[in-house]
Protein backbone atom coordinates (compact mmCIF):
# COMPACT_ATOMS: atom_id res chain seq x y z
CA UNK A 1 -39.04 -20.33 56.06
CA UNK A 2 -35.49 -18.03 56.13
CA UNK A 3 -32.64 -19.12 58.72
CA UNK A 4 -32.45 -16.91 61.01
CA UNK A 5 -29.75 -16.98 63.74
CA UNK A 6 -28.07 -13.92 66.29
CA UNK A 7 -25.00 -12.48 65.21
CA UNK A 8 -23.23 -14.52 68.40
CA UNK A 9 -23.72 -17.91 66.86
CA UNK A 10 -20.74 -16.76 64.54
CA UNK A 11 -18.55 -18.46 67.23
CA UNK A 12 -19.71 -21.43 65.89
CA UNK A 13 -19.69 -20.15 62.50
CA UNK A 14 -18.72 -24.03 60.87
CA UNK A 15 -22.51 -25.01 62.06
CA UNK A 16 -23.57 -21.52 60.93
CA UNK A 17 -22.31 -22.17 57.37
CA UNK A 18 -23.75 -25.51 57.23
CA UNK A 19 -27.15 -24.04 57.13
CA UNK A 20 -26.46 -22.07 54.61
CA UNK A 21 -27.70 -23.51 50.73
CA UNK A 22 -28.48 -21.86 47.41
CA UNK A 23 -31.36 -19.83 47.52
CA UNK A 24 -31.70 -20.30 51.20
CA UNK A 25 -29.16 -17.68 52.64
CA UNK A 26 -28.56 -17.51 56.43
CA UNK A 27 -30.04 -14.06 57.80
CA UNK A 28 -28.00 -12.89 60.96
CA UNK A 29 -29.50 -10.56 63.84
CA UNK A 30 -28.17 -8.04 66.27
CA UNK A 31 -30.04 -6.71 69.06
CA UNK A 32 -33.19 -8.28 67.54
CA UNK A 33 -33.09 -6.76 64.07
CA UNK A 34 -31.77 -8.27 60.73
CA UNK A 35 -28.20 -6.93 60.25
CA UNK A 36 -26.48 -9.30 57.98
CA UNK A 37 -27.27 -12.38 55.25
CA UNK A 38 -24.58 -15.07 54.54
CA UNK A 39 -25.69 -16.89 50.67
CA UNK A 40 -24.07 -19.19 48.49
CA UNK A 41 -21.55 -17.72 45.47
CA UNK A 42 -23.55 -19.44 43.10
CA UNK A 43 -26.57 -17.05 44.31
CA UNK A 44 -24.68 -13.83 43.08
CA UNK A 45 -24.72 -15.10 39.85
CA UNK A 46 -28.56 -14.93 39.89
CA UNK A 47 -28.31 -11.29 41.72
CA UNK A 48 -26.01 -10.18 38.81
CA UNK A 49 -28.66 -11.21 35.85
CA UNK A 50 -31.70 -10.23 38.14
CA UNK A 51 -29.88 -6.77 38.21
CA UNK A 52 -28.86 -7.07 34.54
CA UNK A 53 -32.63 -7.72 33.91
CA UNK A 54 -34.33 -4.85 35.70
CA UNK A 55 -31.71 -2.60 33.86
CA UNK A 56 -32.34 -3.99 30.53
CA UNK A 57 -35.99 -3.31 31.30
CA UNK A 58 -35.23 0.40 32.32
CA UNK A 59 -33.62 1.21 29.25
CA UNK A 60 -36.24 -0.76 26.90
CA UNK A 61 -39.10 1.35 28.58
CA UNK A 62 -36.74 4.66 28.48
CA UNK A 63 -36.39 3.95 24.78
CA UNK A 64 -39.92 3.67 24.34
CA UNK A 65 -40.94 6.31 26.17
CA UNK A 66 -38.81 8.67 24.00
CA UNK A 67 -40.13 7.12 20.68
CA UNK A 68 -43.25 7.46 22.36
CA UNK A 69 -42.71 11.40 22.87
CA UNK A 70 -39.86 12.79 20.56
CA UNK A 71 -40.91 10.07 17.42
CA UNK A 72 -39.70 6.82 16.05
CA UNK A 73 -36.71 6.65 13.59
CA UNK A 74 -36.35 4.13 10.42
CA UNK A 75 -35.28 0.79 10.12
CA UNK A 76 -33.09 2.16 6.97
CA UNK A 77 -31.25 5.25 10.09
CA UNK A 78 -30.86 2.74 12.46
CA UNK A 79 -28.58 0.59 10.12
CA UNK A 80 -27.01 3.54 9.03
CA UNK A 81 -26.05 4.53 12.71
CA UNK A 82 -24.79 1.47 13.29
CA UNK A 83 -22.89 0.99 10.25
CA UNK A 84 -20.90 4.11 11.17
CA UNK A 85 -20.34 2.72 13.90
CA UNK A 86 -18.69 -0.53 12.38
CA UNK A 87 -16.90 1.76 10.22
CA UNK A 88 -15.48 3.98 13.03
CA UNK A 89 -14.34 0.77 15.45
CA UNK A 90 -12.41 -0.73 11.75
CA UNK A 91 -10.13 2.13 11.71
C-alpha cells in the first residue's frame, strides 16, 4: 500500500522522510489529488535502466520492422560497416 500524506505534513518533513524507503516512495497531495512523490536516490538508478530498457526495445523492434519491410542485409555488410567505422575513429 503507497504512503500517502498532504502536501502540509512537509512542516514536519524529518517524519515525512522517514517514511520514505526504496521502492516505497512517499506520494504527496494537494487539495485531494496526487501532486508530488518523494523516492530514494537509489530508485533513479532503476528509473534510468527501466528507461534505458524500453528504449533499447524501441529501437530493436524499429530495426526489425525495417528488415521486416525494406530487407535484411549480410552478416559479411554489417562487418564491413562497422569496420569502416573502426577505420574512420583510428584516424
Amino acid at each position: 500500500m503507497p504512503t500517502i500524506a498532504p502536501i502540509s505534513e512537509l512542516r514536519n518533513y524529518g517524519q515525512i522522510l522517514d517514511k520514505v524507503e526504496a521502492g516505497k516512495p512517499v506520494y504527496l497531495t494537494k487539495n485531494g489529488h496526487g501532486e508530488y512523490s518523494i523516492h530514494k536516490i537509489e530508485d533513479d538508478e532503476l528509473f534510468d535502466k527501466a528507461r534505458a530498457m524500453v528504449r533499447l526495445m524501441n529501437e530493436l523492434n524499429q530495426g526489425f520492422l525495417s528488415g521486416e519491410e525494406s530487407g535484411w542485409i549480410s552478416d559479411d555488410d554489417v562487418d564491413k560497416h562497422f569496420q569502416k567505422k573502426r577505420q574512420l575513429m583510428e584516424k
